[in-house]
C-alpha atoms as a PDB file:
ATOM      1  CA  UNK A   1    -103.110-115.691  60.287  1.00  0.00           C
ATOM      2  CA  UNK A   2    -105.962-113.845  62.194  1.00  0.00           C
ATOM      3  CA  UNK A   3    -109.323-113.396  61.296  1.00  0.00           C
ATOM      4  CA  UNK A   4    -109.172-109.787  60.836  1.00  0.00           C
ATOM      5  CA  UNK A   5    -106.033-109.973  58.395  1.00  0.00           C
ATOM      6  CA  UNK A   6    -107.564-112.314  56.149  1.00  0.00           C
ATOM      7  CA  UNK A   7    -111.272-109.853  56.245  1.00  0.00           C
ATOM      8  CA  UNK A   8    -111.126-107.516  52.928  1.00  0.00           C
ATOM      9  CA  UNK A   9    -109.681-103.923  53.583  1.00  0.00           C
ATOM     10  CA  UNK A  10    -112.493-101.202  52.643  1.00  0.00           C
ATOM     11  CA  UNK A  11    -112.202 -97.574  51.678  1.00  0.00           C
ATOM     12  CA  UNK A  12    -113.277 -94.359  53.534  1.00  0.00           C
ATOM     13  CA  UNK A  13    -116.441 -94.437  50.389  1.00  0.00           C
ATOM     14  CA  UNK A  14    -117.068 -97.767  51.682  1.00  0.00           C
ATOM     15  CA  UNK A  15    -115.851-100.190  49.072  1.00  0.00           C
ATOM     16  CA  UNK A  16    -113.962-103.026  49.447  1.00  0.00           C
ATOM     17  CA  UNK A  17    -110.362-102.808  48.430  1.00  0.00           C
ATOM     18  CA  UNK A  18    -109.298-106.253  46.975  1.00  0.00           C
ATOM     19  CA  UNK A  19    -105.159-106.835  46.582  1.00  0.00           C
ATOM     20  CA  UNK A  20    -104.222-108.284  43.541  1.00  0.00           C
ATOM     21  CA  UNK A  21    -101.251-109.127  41.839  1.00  0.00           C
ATOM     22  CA  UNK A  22    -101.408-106.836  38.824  1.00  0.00           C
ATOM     23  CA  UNK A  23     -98.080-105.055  38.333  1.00  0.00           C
ATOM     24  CA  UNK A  24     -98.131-101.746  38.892  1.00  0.00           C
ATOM     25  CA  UNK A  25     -97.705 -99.499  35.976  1.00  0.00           C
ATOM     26  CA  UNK A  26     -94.850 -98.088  37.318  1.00  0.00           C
ATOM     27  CA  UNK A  27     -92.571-101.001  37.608  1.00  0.00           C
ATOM     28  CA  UNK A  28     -92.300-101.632  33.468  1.00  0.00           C
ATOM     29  CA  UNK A  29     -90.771 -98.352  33.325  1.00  0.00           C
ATOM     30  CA  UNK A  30     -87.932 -98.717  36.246  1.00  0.00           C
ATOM     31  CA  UNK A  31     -87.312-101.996  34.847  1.00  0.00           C
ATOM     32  CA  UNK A  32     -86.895-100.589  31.204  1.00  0.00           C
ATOM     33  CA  UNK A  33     -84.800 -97.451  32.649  1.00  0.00           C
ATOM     34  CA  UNK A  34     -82.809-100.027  34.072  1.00  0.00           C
ATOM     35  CA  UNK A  35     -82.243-102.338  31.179  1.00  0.00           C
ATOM     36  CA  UNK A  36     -81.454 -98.737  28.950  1.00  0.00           C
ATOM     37  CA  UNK A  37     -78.765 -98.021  31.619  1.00  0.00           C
ATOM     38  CA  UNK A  38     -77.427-101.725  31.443  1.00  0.00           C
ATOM     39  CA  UNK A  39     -77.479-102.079  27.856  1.00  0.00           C
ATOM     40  CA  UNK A  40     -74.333-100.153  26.757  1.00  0.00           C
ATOM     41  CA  UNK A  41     -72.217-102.399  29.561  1.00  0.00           C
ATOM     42  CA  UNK A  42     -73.513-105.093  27.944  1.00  0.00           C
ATOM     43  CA  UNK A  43     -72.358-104.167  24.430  1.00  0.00           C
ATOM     44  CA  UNK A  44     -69.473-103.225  25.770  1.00  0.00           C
ATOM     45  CA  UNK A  45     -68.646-106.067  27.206  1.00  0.00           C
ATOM     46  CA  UNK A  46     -69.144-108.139  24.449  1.00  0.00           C
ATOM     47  CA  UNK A  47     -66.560-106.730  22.892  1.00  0.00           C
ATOM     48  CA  UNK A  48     -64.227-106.625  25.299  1.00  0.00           C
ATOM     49  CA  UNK A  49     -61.431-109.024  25.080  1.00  0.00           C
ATOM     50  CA  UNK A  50     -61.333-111.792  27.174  1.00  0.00           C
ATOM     51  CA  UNK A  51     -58.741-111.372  30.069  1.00  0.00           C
ATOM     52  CA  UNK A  52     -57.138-115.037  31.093  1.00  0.00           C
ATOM     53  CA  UNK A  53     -56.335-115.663  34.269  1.00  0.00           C
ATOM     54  CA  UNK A  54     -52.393-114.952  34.670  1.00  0.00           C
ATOM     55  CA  UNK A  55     -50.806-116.963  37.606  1.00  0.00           C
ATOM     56  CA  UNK A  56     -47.395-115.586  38.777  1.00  0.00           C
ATOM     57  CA  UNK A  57     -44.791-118.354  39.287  1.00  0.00           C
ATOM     58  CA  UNK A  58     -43.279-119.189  42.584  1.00  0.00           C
ATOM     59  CA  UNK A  59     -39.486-118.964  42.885  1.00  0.00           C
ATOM     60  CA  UNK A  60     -37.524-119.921  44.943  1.00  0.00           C
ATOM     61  CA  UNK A  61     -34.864-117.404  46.123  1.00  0.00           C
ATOM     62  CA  UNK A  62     -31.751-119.895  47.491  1.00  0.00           C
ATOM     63  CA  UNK A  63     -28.275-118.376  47.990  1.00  0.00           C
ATOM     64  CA  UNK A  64     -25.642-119.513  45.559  1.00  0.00           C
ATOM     65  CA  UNK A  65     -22.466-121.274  46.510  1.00  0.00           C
ATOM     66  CA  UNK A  66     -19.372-120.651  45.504  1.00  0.00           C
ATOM     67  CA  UNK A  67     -18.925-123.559  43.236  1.00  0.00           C
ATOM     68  CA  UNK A  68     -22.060-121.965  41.140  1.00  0.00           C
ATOM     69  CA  UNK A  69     -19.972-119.107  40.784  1.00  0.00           C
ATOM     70  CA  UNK A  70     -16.898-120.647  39.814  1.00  0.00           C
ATOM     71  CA  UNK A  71     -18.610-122.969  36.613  1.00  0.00           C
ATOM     72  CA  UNK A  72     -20.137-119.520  35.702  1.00  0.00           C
ATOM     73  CA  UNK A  73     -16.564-117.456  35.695  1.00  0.00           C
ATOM     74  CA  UNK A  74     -15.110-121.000  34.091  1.00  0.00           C
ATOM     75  CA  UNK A  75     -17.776-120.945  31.034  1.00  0.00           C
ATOM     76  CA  UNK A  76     -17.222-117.633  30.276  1.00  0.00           C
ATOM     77  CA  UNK A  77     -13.362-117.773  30.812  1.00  0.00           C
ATOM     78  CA  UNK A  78     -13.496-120.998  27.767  1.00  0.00           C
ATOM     79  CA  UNK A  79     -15.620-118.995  25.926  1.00  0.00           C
ATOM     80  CA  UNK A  80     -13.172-115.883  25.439  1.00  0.00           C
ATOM     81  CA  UNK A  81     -10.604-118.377  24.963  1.00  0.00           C
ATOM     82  CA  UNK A  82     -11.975-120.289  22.586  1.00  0.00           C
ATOM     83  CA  UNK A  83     -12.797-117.288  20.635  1.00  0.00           C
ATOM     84  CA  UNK A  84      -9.232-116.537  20.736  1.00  0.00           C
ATOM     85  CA  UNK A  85      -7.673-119.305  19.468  1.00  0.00           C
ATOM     86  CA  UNK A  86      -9.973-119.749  16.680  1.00  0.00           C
ATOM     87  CA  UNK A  87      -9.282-116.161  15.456  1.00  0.00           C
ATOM     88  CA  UNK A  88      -5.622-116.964  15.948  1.00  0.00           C
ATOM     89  CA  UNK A  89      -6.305-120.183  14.064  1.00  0.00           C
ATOM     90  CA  UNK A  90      -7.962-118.839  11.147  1.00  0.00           C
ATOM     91  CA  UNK A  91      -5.567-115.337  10.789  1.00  0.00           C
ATOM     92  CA  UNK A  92      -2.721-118.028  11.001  1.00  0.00           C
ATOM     93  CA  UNK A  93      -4.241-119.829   7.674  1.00  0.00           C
ATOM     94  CA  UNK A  94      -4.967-116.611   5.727  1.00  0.00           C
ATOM     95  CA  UNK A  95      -1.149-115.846   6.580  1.00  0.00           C
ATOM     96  CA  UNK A  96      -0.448-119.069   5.109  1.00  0.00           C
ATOM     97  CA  UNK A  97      -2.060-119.336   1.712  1.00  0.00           C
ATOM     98  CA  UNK A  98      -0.611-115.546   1.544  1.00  0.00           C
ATOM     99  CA  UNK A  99       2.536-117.421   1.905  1.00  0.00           C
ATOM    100  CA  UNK A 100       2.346-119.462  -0.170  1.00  0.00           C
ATOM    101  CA  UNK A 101       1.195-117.047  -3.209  1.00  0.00           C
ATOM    102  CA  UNK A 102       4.096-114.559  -2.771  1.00  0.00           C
ATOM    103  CA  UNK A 103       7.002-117.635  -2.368  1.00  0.00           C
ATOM    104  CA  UNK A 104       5.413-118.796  -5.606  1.00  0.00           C
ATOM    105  CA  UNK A 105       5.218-115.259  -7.185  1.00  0.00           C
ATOM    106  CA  UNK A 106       8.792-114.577  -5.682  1.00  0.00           C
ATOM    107  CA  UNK A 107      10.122-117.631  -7.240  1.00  0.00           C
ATOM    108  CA  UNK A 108       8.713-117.123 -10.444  1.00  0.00           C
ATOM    109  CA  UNK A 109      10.355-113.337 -10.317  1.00  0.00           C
ATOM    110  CA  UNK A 110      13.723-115.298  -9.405  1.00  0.00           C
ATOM    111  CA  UNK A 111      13.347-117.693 -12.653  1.00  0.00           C
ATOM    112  CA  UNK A 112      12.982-114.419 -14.898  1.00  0.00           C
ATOM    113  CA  UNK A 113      16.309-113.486 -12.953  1.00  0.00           C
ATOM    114  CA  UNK A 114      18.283-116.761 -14.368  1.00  0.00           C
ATOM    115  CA  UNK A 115      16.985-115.897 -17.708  1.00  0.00           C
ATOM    116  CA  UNK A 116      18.092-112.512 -17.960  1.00  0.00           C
ATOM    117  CA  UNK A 117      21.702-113.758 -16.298  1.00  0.00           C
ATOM    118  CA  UNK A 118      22.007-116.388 -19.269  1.00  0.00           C
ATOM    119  CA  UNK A 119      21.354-113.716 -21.528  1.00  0.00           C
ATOM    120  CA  UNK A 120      23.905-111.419 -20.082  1.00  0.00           C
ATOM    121  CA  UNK A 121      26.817-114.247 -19.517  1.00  0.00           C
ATOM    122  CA  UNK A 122      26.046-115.358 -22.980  1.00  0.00           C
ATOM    123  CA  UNK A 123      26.521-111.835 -24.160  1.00  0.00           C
ATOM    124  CA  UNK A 124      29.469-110.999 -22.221  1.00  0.00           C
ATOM    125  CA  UNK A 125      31.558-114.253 -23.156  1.00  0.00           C
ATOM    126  CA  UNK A 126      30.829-113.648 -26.718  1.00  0.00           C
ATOM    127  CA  UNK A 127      32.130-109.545 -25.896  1.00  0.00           C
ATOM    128  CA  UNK A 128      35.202-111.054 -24.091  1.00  0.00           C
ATOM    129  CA  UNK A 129      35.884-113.561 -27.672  1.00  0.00           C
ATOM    130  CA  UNK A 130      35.738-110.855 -29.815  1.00  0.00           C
ATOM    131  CA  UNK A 131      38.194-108.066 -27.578  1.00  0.00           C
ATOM    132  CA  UNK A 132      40.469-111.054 -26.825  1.00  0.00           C
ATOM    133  CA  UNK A 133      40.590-110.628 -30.776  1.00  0.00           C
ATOM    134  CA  UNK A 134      40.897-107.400 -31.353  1.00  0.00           C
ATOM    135  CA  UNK A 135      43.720-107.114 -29.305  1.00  0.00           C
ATOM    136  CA  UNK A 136      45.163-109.684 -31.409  1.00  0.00           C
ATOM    137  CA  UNK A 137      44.739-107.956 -34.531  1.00  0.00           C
ATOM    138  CA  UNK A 138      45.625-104.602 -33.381  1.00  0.00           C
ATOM    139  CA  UNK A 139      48.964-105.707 -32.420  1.00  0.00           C
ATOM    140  CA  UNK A 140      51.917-104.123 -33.997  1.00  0.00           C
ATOM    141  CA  UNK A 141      52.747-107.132 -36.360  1.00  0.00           C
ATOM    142  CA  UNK A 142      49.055-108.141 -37.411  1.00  0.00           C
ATOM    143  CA  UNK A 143      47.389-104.983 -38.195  1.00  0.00           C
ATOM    144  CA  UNK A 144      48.394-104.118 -41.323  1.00  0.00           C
ATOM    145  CA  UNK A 145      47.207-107.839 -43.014  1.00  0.00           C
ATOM    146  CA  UNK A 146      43.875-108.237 -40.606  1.00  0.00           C
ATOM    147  CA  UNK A 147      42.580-104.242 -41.457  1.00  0.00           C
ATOM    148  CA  UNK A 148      38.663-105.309 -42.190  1.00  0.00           C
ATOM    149  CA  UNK A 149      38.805-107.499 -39.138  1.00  0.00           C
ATOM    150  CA  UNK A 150      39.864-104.916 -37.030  1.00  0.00           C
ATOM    151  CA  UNK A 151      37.123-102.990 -38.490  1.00  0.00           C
ATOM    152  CA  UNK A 152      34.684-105.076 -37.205  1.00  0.00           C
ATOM    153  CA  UNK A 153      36.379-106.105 -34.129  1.00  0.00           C
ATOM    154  CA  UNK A 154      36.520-102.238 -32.874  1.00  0.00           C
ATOM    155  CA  UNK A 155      32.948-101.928 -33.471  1.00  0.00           C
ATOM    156  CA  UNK A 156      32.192-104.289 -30.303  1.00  0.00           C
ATOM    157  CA  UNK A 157      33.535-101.463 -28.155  1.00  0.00           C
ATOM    158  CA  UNK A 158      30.906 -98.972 -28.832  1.00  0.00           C
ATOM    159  CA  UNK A 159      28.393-101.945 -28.135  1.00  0.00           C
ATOM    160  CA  UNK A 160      26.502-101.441 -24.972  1.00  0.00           C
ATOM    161  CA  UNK A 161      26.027-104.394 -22.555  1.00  0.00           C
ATOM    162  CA  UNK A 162      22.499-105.391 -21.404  1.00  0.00           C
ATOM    163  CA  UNK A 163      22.102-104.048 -18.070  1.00  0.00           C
ATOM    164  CA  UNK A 164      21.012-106.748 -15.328  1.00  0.00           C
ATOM    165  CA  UNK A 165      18.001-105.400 -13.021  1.00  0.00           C
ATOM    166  CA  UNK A 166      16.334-108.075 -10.862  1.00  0.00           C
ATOM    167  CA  UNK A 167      12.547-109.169 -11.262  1.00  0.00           C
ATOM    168  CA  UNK A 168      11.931-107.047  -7.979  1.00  0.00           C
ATOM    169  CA  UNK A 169       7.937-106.772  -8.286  1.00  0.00           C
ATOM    170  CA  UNK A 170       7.284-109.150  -5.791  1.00  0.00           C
ATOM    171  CA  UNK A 171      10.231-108.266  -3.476  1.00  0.00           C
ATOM    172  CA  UNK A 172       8.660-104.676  -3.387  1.00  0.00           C
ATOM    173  CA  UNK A 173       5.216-105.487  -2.622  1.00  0.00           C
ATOM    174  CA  UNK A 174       6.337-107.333   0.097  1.00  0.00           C
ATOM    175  CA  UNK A 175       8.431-104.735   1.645  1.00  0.00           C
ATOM    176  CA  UNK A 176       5.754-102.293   1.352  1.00  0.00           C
ATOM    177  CA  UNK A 177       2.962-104.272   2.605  1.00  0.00           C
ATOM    178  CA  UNK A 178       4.961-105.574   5.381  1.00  0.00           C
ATOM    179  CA  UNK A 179       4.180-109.070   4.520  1.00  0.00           C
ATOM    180  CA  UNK A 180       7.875-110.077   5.078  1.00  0.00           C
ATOM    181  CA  UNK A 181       6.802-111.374   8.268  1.00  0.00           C
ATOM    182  CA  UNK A 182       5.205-114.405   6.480  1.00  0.00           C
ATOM    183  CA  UNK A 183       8.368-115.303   5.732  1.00  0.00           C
ATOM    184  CA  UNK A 184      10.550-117.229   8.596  1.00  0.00           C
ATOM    185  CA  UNK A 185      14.027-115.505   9.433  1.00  0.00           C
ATOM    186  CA  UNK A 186      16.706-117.193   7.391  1.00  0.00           C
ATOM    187  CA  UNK A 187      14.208-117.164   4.230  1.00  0.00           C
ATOM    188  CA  UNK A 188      14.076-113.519   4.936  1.00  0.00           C
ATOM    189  CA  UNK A 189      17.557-113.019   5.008  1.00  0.00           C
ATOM    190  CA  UNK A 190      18.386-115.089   1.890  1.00  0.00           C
ATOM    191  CA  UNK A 191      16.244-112.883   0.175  1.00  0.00           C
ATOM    192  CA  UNK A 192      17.872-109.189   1.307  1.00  0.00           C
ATOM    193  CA  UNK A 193      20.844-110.878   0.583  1.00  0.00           C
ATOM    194  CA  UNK A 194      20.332-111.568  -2.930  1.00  0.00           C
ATOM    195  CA  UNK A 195      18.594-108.473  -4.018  1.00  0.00           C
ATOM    196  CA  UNK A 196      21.276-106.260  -1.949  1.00  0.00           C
ATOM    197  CA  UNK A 197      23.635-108.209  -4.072  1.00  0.00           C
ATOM    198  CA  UNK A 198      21.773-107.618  -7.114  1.00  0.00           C
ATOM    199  CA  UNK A 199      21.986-103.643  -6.619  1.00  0.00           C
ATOM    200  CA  UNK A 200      25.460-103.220  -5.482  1.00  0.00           C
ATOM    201  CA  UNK A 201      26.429-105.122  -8.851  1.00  0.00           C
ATOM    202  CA  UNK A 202      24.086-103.013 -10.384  1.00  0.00           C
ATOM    203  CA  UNK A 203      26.258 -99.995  -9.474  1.00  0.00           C
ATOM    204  CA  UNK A 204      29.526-101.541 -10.401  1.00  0.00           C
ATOM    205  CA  UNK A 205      27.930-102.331 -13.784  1.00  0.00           C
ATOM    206  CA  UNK A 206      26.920 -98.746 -14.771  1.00  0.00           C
ATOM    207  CA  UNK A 207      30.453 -97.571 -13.611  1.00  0.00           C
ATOM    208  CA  UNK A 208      31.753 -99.343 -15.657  1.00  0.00           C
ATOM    209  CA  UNK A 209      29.462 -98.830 -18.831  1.00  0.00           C
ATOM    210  CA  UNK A 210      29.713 -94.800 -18.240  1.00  0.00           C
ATOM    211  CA  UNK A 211      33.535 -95.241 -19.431  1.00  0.00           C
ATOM    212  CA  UNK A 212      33.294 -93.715 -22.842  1.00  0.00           C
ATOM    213  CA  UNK A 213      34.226 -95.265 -26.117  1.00  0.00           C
ATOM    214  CA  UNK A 214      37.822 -93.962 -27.079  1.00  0.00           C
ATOM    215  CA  UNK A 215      36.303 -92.121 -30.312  1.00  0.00           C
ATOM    216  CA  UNK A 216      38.970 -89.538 -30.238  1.00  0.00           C
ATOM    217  CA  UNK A 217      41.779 -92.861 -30.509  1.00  0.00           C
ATOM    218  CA  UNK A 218      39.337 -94.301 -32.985  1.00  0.00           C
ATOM    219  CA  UNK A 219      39.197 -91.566 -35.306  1.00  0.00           C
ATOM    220  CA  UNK A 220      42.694 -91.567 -35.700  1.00  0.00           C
ATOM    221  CA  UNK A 221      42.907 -95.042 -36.655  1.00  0.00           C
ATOM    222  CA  UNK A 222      39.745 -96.303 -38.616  1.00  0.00           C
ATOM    223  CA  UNK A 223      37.784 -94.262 -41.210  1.00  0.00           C
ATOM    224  CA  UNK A 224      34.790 -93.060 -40.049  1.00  0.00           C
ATOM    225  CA  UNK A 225      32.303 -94.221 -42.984  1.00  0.00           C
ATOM    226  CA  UNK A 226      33.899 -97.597 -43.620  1.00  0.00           C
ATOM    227  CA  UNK A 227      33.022 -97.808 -38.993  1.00  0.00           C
ATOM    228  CA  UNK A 228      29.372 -96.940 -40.350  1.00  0.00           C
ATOM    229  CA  UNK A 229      29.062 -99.075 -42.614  1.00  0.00           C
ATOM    230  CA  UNK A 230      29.382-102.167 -40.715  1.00  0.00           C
ATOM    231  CA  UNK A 231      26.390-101.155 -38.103  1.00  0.00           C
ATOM    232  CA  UNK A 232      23.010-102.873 -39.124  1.00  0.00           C
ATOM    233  CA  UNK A 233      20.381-100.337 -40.035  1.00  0.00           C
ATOM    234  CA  UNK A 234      18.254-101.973 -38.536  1.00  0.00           C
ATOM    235  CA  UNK A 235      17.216-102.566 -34.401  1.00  0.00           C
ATOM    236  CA  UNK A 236      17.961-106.101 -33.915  1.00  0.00           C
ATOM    237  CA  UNK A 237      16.702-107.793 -30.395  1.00  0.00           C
ATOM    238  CA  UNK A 238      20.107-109.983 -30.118  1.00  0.00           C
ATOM    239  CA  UNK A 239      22.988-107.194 -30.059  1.00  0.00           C
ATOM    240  CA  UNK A 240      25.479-109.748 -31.574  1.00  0.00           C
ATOM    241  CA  UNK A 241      23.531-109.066 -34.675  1.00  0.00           C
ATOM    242  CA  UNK A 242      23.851-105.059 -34.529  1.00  0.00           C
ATOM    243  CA  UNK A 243      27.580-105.258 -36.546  1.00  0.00           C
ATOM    244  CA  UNK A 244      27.594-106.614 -39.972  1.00  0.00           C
ATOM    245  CA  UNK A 245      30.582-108.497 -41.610  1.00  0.00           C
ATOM    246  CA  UNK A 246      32.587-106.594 -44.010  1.00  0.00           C
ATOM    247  CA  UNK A 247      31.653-106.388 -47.516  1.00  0.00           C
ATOM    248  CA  UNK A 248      34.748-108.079 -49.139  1.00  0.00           C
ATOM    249  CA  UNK A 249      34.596-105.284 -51.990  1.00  0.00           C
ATOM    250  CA  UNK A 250      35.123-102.984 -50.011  1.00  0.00           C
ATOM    251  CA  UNK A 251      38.966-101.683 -49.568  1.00  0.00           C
ATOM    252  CA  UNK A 252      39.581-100.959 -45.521  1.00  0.00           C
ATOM    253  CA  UNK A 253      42.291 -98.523 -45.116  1.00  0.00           C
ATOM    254  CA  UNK A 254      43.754 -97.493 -41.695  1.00  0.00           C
ATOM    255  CA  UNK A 255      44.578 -93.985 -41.453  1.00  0.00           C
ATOM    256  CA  UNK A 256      47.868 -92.375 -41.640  1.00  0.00           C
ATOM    257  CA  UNK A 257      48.455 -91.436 -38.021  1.00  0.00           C
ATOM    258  CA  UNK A 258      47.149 -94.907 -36.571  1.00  0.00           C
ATOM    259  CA  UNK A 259      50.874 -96.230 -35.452  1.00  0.00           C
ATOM    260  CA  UNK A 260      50.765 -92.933 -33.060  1.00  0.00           C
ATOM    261  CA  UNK A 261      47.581 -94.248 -31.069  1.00  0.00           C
ATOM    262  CA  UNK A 262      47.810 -97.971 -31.645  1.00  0.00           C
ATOM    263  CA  UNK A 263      49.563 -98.321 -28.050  1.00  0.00           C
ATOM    264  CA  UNK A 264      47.477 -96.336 -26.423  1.00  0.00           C
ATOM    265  CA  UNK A 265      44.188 -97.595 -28.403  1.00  0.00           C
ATOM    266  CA  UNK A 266      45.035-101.303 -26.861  1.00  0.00           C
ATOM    267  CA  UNK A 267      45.428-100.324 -23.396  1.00  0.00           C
ATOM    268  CA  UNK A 268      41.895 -99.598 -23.456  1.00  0.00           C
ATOM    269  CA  UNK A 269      41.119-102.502 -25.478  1.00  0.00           C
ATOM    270  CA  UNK A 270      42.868-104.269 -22.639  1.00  0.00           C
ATOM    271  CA  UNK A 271      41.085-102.602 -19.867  1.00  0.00           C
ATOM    272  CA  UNK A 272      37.384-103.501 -21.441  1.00  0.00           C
ATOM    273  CA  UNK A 273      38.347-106.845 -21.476  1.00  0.00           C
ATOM    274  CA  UNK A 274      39.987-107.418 -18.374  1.00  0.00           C
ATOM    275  CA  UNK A 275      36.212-105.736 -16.663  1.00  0.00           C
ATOM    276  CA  UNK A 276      34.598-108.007 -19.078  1.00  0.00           C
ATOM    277  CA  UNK A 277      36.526-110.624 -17.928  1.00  0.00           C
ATOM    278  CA  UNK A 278      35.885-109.970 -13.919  1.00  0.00           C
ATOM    279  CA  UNK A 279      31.791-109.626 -14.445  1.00  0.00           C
ATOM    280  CA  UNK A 280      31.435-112.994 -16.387  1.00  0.00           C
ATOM    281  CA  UNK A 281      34.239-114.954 -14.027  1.00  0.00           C
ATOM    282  CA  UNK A 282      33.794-113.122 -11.020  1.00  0.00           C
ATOM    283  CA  UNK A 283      30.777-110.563 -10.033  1.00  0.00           C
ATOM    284  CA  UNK A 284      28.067-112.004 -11.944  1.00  0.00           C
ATOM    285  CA  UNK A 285      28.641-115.598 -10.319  1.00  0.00           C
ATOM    286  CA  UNK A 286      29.356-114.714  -6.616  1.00  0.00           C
ATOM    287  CA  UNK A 287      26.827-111.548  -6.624  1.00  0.00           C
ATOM    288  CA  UNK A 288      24.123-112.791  -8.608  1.00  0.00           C
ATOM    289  CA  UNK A 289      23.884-116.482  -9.289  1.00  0.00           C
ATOM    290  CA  UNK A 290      25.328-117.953  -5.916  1.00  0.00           C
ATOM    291  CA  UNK A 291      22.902-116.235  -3.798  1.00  0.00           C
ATOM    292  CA  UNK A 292      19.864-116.621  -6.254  1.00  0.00           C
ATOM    293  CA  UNK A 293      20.410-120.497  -6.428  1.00  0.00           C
ATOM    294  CA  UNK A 294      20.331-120.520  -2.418  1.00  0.00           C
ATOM    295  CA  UNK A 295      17.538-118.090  -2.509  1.00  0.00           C
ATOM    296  CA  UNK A 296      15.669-120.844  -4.337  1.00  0.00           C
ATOM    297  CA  UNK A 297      16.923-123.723  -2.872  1.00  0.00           C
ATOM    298  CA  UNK A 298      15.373-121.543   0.442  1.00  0.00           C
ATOM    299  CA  UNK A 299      12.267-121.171  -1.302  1.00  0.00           C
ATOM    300  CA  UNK A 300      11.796-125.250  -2.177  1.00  0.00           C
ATOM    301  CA  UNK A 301      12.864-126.318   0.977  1.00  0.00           C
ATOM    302  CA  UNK A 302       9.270-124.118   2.848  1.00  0.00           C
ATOM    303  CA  UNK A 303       7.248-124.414   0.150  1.00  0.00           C
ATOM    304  CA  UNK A 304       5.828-126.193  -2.237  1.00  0.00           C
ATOM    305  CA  UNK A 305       6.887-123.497  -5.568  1.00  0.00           C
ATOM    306  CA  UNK A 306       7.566-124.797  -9.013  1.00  0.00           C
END
């Protein structure tokens, strides 16, 4: 440094003019208007949140082969497949226990049935015993010294038979649900069969109960209050009970005019029987019991019904 730099500066009055390292009173205040302007950003950012550094990945594009592909169309092709067969698996189950509860509800129906055929042979036979009789009694030679029997013998004509309907409950719920599918083929076949059978003999039946009584050949024969008397007053539940005995007191007269209609009364006598005689020997075992004993055998052999 030169002599003349380092020599104190002086003013145009004269006086020295000494630097010195006093601030200036103007720098506080820049420095404060600076600090005022700074101030917010510094609130502000302390209350920012803090932003992490994200770092994107790297990937690697590559071109797929064909065998990548392939696994992908094969997982999604056992997928499907497997989703399949286990819906097939479990629809085929539920079809099975359904199976199971209408052969068991079926079968149950069908042992009603050989109740209610037991009943009706049972009634029948005893129907067939007692016309056999009458038309022994009624004949020419007998009537006259067997009149209170044949009282009480011509009262079983005006009897009604119990009509035989099937146990078809289960039968129709089937139908209309269309759960005969369950079933397999010959099962399903066994059971048309039978309850086919049990309708058309149905039919047959109520022909031949809508052939009236002969009360016009009755009248002429048997009095009409002594007839009346021999009906219980009572509604029995067993139909062999609804004609009473007759009261031994009692004096049974046949009417005047009887030998005019005896022939013709015992041609119908004969006729009831004979009918009789078909439903309990013939219709009732080959259209009823026959194909309800295979429908049940049918039933046993595919499931496990008791």
């Amino acid at each position: 440094m030169s002599k003349e730099q380092n020599k104190p500066r002086t003013s145009s009055a004269g006086r020295e003019y000494k630097k010195t390292s006093a601030p200036s009173p103007f720098v506080p205040r820049v420095a404060e208007a600076k600090l005022q302007k700074s101030a917010p950003v510094f609130a502000s950012n302390a209350n920012a949140p803090k932003v992490s550094e994200v770092h994107q990945p790297i990937h690697v594009h590559h071109e797929k082969r064909w065998m990548d592909y392939f696994f992908e169309f094969l997982m999604v092709f056992l997928a499907v497949i497997l989703g399949f067969l286990f819906e097939n698996l479990r629809e085929h189950s539920v079809e099975q226990r359904r199976a199971k509860e209408y052969a068991q509800s079926l079968y149950n129906d069908l042992k009603k049935d050989v109740e209610a055929v037991k009943e009706l042979l049972d009634l029948k036979n005893w129907r067939s015993k007692k016309l056999d009789s009458l038309m022994t009694v009624t004949s020419a030679s007998e009537i006259e010294t067997h009149v209170p029997e044949a009282y009480y013998l011509s009262c079983v004509l005006v009897i009604p038979d119990r009509a035989f309907r099937p146990s078809d409950i289960t039968v129709q719920q089937l139908r209309n649900s269309g759960s005969l599918r369950y079933f397999s083929l010959p099962l399903i076949n066994r059971i048309t069969q039978y309850y086919n059978n049990c309708n058309a003999y149905a039919e047959i039946e109520n022909e031949f109960r809508q052939l009236s009584p002969p009360y016009s050949l009755s009248a002429k024969i048997f009095d009409a209050d002594m007839l009346a008397s021999l009906f219980s007053k009572a509604a029995p539940a067993d139909l062999k009970k609804v004609i009473q005995r007759p009261d031994s007191t009692l004096q049974f007269k046949l009417l005047p005019s009887y030998k005019e209609t005896l022939n013709e009364y015992r041609l119908y006598v004969g006729k009831q029987k004979r009918g009789n005689d078909g439903m309990v020997k013939l219709l009732l075992p080959q259209m009823v019991e026959k194909p309800q004993r295979e429908l049940m055998e049918e039933l046993q052999k595919e499931y496990p019904v008791q």
